[in-house]
Protein backbone atom coordinates (compact mmCIF):
# COMPACT_ATOMS: atom_id res chain seq x y z
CA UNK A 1 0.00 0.00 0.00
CA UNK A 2 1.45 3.16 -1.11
CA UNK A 3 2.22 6.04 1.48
CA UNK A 4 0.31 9.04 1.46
CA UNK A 5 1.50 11.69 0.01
CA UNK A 6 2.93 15.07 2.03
CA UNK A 7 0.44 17.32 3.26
CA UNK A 8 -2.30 15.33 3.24
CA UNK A 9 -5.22 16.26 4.68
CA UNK A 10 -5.13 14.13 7.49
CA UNK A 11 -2.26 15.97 8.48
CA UNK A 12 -4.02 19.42 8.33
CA UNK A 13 -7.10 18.25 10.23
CA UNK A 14 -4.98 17.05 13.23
CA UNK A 15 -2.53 20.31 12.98
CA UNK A 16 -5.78 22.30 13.46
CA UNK A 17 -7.05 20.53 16.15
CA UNK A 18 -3.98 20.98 18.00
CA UNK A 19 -4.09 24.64 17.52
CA UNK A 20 -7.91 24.67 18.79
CA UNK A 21 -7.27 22.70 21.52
CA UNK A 22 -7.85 24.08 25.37
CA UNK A 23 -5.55 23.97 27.25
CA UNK A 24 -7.08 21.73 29.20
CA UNK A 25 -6.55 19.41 26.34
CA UNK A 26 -2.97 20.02 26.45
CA UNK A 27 -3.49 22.98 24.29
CA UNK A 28 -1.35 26.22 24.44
CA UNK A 29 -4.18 28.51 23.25
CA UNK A 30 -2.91 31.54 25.20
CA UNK A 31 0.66 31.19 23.54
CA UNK A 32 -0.96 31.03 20.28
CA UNK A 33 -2.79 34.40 20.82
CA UNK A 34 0.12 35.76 21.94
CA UNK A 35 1.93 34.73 19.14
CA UNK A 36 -1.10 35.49 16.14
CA UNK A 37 -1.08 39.13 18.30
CA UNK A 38 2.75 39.57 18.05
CA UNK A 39 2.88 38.65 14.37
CA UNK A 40 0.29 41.12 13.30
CA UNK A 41 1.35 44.13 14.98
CA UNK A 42 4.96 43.44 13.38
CA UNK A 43 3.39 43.34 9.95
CA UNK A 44 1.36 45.97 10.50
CA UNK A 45 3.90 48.45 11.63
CA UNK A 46 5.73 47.05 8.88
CA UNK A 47 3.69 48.10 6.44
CA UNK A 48 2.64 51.26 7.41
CA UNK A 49 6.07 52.01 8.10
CA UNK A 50 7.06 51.37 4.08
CA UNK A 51 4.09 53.24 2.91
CA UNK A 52 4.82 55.86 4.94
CA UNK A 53 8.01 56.21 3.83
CA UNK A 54 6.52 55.63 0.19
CA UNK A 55 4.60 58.40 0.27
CA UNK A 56 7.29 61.14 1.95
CA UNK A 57 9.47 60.19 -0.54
CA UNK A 58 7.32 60.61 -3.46
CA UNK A 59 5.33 63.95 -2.26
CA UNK A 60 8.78 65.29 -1.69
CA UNK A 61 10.64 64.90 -5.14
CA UNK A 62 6.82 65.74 -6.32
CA UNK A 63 6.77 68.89 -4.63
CA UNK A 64 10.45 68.98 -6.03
CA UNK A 65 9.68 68.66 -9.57
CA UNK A 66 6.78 70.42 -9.28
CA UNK A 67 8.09 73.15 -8.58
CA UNK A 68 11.69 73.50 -9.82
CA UNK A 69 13.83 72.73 -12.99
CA UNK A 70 14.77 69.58 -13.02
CA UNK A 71 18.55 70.91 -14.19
CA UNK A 72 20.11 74.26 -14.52
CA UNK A 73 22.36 75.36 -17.22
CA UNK A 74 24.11 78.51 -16.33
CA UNK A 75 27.81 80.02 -16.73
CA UNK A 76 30.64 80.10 -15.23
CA UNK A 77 31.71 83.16 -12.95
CA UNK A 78 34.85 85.31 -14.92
CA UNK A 79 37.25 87.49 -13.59
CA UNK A 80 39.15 90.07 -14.46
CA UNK A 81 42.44 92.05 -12.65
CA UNK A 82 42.37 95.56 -11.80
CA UNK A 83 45.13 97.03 -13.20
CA UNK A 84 45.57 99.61 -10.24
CA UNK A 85 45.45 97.43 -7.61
CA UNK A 86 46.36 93.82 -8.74
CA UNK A 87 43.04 93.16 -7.42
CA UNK A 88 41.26 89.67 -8.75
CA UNK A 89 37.47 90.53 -9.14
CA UNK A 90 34.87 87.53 -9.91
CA UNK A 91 31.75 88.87 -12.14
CA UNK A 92 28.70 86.46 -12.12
CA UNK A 93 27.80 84.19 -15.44
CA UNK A 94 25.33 85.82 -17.39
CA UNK A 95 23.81 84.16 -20.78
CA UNK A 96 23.29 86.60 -23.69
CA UNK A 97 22.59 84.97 -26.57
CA UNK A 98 19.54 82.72 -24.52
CA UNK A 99 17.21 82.19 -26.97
CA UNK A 100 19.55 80.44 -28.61
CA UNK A 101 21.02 78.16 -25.90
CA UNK A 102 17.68 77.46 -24.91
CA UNK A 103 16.57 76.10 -28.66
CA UNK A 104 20.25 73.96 -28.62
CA UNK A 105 19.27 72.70 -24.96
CA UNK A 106 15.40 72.00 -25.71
CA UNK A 107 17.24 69.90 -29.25
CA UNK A 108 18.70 67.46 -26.99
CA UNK A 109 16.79 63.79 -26.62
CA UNK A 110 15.20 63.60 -23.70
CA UNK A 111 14.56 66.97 -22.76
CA UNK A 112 10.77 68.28 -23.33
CA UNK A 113 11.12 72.24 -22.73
CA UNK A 114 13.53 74.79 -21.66
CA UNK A 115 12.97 78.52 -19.95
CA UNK A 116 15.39 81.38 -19.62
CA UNK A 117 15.34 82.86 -15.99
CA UNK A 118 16.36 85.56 -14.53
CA UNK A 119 16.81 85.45 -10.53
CA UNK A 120 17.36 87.65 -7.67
CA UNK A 121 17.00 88.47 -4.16
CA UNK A 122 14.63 90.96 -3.02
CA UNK A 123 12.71 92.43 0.18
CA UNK A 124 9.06 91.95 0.12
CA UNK A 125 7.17 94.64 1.75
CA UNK A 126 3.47 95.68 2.93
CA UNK A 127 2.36 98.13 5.62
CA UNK A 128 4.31 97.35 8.26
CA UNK A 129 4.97 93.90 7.50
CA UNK A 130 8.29 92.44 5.26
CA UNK A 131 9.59 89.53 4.09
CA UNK A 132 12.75 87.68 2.04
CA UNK A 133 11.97 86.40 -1.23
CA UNK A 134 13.75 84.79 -4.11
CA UNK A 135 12.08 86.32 -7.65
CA UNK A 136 12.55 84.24 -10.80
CA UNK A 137 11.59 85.99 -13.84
CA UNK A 138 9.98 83.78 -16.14
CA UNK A 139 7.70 84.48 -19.27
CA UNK A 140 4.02 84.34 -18.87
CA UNK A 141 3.94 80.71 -21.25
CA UNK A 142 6.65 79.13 -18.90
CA UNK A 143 4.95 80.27 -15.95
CA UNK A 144 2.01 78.25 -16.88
CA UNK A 145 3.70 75.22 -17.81
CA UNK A 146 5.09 74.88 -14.19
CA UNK A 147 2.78 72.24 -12.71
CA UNK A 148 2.63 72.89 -9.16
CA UNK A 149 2.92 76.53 -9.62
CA UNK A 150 -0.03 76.88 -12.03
CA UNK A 151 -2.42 74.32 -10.30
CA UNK A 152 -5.70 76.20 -10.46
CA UNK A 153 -7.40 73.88 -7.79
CA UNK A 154 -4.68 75.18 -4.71
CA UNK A 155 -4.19 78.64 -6.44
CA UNK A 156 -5.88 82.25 -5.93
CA UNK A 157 -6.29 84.25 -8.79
CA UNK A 158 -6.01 84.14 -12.54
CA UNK A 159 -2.87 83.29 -14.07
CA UNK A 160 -3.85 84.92 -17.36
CA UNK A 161 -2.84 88.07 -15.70
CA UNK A 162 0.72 87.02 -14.89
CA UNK A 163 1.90 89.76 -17.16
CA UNK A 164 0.45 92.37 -15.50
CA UNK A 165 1.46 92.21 -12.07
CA UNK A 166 3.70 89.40 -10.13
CA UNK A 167 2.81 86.19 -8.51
CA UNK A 168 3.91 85.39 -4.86
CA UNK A 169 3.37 81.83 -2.51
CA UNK A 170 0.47 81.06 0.13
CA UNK A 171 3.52 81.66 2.59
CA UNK A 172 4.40 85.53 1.23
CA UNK A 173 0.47 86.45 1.37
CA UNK A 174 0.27 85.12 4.36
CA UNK A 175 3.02 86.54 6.13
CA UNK A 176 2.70 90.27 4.12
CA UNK A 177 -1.20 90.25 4.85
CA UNK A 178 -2.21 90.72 1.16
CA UNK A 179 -4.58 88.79 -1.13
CA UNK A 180 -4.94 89.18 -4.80
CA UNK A 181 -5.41 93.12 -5.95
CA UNK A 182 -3.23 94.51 -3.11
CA UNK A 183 0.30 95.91 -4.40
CA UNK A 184 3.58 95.00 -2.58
CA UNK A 185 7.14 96.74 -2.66
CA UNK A 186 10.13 94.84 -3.40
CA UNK A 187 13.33 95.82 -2.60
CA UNK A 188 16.83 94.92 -4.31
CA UNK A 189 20.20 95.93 -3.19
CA UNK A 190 21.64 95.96 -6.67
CA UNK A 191 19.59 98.77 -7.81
CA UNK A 192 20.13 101.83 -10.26
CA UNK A 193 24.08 103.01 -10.64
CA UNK A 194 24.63 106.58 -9.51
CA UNK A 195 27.45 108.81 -9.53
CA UNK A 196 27.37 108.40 -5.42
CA UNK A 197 27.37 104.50 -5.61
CA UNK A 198 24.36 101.51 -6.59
CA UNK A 199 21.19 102.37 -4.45
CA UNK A 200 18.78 99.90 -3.46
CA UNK A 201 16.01 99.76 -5.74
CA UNK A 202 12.51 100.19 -4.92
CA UNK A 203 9.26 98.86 -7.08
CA UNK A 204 5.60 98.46 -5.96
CA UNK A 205 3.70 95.85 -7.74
CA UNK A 206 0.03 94.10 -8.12
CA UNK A 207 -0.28 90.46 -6.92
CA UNK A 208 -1.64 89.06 -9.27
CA UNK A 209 -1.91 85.23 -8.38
CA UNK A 210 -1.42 83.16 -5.23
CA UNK A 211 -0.07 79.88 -5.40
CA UNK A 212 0.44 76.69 -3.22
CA UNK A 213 3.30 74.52 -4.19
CA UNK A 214 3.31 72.21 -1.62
CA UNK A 215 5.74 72.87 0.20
CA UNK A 216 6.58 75.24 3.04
CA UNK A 217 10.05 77.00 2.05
CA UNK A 218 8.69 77.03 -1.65
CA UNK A 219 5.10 79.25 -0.53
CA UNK A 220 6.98 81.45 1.78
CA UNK A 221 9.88 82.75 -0.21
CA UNK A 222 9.19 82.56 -3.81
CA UNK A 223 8.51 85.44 -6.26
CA UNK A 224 7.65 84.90 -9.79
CA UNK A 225 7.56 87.88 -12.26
CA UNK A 226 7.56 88.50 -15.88
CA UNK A 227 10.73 88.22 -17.68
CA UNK A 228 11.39 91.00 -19.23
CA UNK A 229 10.41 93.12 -15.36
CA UNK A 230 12.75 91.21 -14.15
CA UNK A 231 15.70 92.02 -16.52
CA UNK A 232 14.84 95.86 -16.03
CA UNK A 233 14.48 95.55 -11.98
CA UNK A 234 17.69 93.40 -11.64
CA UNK A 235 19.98 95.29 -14.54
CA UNK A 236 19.75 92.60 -16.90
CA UNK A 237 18.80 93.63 -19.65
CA UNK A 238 18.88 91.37 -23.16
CA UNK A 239 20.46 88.29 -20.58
CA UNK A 240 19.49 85.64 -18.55
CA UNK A 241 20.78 83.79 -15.74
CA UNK A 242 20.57 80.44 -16.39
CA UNK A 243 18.33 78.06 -18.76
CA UNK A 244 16.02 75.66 -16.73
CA UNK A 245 15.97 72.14 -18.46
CA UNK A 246 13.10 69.83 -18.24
CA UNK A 247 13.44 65.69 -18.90
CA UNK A 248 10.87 63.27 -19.63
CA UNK A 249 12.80 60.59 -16.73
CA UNK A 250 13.48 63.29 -14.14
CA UNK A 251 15.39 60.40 -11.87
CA UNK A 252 17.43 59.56 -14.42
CA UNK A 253 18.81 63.58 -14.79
CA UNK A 254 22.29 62.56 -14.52
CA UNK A 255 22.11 61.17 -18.01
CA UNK A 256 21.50 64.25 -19.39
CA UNK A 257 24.53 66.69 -17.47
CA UNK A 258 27.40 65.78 -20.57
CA UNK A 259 24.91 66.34 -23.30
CA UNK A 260 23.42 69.46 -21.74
CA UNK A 261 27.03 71.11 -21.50
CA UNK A 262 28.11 70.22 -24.72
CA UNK A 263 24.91 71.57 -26.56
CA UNK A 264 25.47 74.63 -24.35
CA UNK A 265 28.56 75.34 -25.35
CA UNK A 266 31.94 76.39 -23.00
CA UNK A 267 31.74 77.66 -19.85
CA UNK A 268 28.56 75.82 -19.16
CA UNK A 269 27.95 74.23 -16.10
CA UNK A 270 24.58 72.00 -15.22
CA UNK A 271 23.11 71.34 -11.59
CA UNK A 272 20.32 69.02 -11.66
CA UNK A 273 17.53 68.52 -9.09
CA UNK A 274 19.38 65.60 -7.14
CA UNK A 275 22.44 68.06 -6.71
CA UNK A 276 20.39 69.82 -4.70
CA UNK A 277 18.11 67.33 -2.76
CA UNK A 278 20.28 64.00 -3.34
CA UNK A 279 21.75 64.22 0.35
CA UNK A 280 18.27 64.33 1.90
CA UNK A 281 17.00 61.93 -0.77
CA UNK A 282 20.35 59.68 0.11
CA UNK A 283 19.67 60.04 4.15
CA UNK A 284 16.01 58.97 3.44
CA UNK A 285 17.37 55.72 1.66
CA UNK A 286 19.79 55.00 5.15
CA UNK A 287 16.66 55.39 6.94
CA UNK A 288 14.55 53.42 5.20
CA UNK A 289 16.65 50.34 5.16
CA UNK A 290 17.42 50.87 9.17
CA UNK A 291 13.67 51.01 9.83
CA UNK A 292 13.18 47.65 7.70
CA UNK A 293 15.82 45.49 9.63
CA UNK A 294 14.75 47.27 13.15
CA UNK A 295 10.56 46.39 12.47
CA UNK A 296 12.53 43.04 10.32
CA UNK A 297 13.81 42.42 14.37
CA UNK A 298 10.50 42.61 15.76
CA UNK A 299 8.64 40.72 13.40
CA UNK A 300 11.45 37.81 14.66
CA UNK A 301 10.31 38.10 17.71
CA UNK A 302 7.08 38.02 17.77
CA UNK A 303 7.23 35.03 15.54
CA UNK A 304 10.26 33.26 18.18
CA UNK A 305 6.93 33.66 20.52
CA UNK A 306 5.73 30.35 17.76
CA UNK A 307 8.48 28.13 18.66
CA UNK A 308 7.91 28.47 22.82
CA UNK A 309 4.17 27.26 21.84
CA UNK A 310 5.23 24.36 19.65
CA UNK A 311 7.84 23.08 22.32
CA UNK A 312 4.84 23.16 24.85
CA UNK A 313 2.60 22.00 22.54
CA UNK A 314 4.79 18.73 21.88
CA UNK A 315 5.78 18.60 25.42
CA UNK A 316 1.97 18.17 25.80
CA UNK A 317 0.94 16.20 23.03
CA UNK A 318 4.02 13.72 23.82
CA UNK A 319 1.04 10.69 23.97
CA UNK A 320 -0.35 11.58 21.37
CA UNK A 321 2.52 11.71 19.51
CA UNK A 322 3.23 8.08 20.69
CA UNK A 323 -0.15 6.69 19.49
CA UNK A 324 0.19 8.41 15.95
CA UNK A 325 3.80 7.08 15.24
CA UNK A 326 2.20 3.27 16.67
CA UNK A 327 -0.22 3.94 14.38
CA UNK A 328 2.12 4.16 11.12
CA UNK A 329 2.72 7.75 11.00
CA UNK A 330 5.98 8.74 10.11
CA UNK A 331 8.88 10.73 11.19
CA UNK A 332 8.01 13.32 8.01
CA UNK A 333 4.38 13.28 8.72
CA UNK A 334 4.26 13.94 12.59
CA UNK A 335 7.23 17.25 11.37
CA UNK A 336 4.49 17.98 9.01
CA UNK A 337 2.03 18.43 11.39
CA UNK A 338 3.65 20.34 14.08
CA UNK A 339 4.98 22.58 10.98
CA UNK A 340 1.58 23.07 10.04
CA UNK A 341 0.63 24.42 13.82
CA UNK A 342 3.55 27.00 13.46
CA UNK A 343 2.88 28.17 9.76
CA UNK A 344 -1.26 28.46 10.85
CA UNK A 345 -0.57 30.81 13.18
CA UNK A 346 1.92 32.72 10.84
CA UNK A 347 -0.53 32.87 8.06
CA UNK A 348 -3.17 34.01 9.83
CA UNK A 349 -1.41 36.47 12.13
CA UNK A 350 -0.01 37.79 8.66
CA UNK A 351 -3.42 38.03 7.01
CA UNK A 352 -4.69 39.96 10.16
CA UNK A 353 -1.83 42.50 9.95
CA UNK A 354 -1.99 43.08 6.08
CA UNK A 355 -5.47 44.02 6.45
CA UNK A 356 -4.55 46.67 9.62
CA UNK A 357 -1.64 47.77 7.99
CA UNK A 358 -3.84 49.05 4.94
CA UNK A 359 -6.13 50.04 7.28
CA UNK A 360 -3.80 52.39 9.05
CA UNK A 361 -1.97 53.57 6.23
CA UNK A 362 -4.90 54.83 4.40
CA UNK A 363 -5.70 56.91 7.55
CA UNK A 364 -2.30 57.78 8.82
CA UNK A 365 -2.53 61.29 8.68
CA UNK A 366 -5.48 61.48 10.30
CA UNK A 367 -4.19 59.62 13.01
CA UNK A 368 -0.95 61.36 13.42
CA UNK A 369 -3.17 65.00 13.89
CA UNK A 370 -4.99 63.15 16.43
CA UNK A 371 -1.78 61.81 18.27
CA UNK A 372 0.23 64.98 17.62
CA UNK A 373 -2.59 67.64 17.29
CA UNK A 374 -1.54 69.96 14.04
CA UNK A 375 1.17 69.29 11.41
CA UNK A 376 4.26 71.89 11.17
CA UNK A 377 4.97 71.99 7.62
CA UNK A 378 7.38 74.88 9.09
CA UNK A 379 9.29 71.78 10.17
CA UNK A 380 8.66 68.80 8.31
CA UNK A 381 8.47 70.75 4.48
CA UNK A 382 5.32 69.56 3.26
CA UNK A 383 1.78 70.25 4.33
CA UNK A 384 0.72 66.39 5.14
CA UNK A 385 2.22 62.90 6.10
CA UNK A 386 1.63 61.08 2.91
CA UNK A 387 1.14 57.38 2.93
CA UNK A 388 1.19 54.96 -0.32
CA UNK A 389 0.70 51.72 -0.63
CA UNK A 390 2.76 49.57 -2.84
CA UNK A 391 2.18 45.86 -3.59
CA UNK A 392 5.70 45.47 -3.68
CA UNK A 393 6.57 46.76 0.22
CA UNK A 394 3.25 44.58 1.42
CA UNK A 395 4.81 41.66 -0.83
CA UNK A 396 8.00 42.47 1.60
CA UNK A 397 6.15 42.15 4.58
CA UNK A 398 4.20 38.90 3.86
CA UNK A 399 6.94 37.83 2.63
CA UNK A 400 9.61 38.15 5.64
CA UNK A 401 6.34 37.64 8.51
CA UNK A 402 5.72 34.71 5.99
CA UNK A 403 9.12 33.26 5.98
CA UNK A 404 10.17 33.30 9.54
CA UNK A 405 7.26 31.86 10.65
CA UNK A 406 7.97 29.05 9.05
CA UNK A 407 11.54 29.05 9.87
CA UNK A 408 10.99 29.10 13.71
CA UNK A 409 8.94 26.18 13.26
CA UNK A 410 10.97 23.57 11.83
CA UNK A 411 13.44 22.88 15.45
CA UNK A 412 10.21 22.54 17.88
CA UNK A 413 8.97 20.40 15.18
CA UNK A 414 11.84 18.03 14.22
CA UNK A 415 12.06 17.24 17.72
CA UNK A 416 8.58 16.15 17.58
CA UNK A 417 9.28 13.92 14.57
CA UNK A 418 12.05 12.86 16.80
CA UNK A 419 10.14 11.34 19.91
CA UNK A 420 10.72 7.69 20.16
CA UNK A 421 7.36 6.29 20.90
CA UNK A 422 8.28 4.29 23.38
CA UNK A 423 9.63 6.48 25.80
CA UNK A 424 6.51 8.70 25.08
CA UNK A 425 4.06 6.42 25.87
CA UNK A 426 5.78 4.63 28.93
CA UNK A 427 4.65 6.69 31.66
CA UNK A 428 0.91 6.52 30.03
């Protein structure tokens, strides 16, 4: 007569009724709670943990790209010697001919659009109040084509009327006091050249439109303003300071730094979106992987919490163990069963922490303003704790909860399959 086969499903029905059993059937019900309880809460914080971490990730480089050039092309400072003093003076790159760089730039593959700009650093004033601010001048057709910038749904005003005034962040109109309509002064300490020295220069303009880009810095120091304002306010007229450079693969950017400087021509330099965020981007990489090994730790234990209930369990089942074996079971089938006590309560602590995990992550933020009252994007950047869930990171998490339940199973259960029968039914 042949043997049956592994897994049968003999062996499942008597792995289950172990793992129902009371304890004052020689169950360990309480240790499998314990254990079911321990495994969930691992996977759960496990997964909220990567989605949380999903979603930071991906609102910041949105808010990023959103927001900014995804590469700069500008030039390189020159100097020049005074012959009086044998003095070594550095003058700032400027870009003349940058219509022209920007059609070269905007002919390489890959990149979808390029915009002269024209920055500086002003004073923003209103009544009483004032506040630092970056201005980028920009034409009215690039302005639009910024995607965070011109989002009607988290903007005030109408951005058709770009050219006739300026546009400031949430954060400016906020701190200044003004809403769409009101005028503003801006102040720039490379103003108009007299014969007494450069004075400060002083212009009052119309907000025009109010935007939100997500993210806190962005809103509370950013200017735009038409291009050719800006050349006249900052004294550079017919130039531009640098060409922003837009990709179609944004995280692949550093493919495009040698073929951006060599259609720009000598002199060019390029710094790209991860030059300027790839530290933070880098330290939220560390962090991620030192969070998965630390929750990876705690998932192990709750799942060790398996193996003290299977050692009970066949501590307790030791007759029964003898009658099965007397009965023809094997060695295999009686590891079998045991294995199948461990990987229940694995499976099913898993399933119950997959399902809370999701549950959690799709409310996180909600619970973190309950737990920590209001969020300070002042602090954290962003307005919100994002959370996204991935199949991939929950794959991870079955996966590892998955795997070391199993694993912890296998010593409590070959020393089942070890028992000699004899000895375990002697004393019976």
């Amino acid at each position: 007569m042949p043997s049956p086969r592994p897994f049968s499903r003999y062996e499942f029905l008597i792995a289950w009724r172990y793992l129902r059993a009371r304890r004052a059937e020689g169950g360990v019900s309480v240790m499998t709670w314990i254990s079911l309880i321990g495994i969930a809460l691992g996977v759960a914080a496990l997964i909220v943990t990567l989605a949380v971490r999903t979603g930071f990730r991906d609102e910041f480089v949105d808010t990023i790209l959103g927001a900014n050039a995804h590469a700069s092309v500008f030039m390189s400072p020159t100097s020049f010697t005074n012959e009086l003093t044998d003095e070594v003076y550095m003058t700032p790159g400027r870009i003349t001919e940058y219509t022209e760089m920007a059609a070269r730039l905007a002919a390489v593959p890959g990149v979808i659009r390029t915009a002269p700009v024209v920055k500086g650093q002003v004073m923003a004033t209103a009544a009483d109040r004032a506040n630092v601010a970056e201005v980028f001048g920009t034409t009215a057709e690039d302005f639009a084509r910024i995607p965070r910038i011109a989002d009607p749904a988290t903007a005030i005003g109408d951005i058709a009327d770009f050219d006739r005034g300026i546009a400031i962040g949430s954060g400016i109109a906020r701190e200044l006091g003004v809403v769409v309509g009101d005028r503003i002064r801006l102040i720039a300490p490379e103003g108009a050249q007299t014969a007494f020295g450069t004075t400060p220069r002083v212009n009052a303009y119309e907000v025009t439109y109010i935007f939100s880009a997500g993210r806190y810095d962005i809103d509370r120091t950013r200017i735009y303003m038409p291009l050719a304002e800006a050349q006249s306010y900052f004294n550079r007229e017919g130039v531009a300071d640098e060409i922003e450079v837009y990709v179609d693969d944004p995280e692949r950017i550093g493919d495009w730094t040698l073929p951006l400087i060599e259609a720009a021509g000598e002199g060019a330099q390029v710094w790209t979106w991860k030059d300027s965020s790839g530290s933070f981007l880098r330290a939220l990489d560390i962090e991620d992987d030192v969070m998965f090994i630390i929750l990876s730790v705690l998932v192990l234990i709750a799942t060790m919490n398996i193996t003290s209930g299977l050692i009970m369990l066949v501590k307790n089942k030791g007759r029964d163990i003898g009658i099965l074996r007397t009965m023809g079971l094997t060695q295999g089938a009686i590891l079998r069963v045991f294995f199948l006590c461990g990987a229940f309560t694995g499976i099913i602590g898993t399933i119950i922490g997959v399902m809370l995990g999701i549950v959690v992550s799709l409310n996180v933020d909600h619970i973190m303003a309950l737990m920590n009252g209001s969020w300070d994007a002042s602090v954290r950047g962003i307005y919100e704790l994002p959370a996204k869930l991935r199949l991939i990171d929950i794959a991870k998490a079955v996966g590892l909860s998955l795997f070391l339940s199993f694993l912890v199973t296998i010593i409590p259960a070959s020393r089942a399959a070890r028992m000699n029968p004899v000895e375990a039914l002697r004393y019976e």
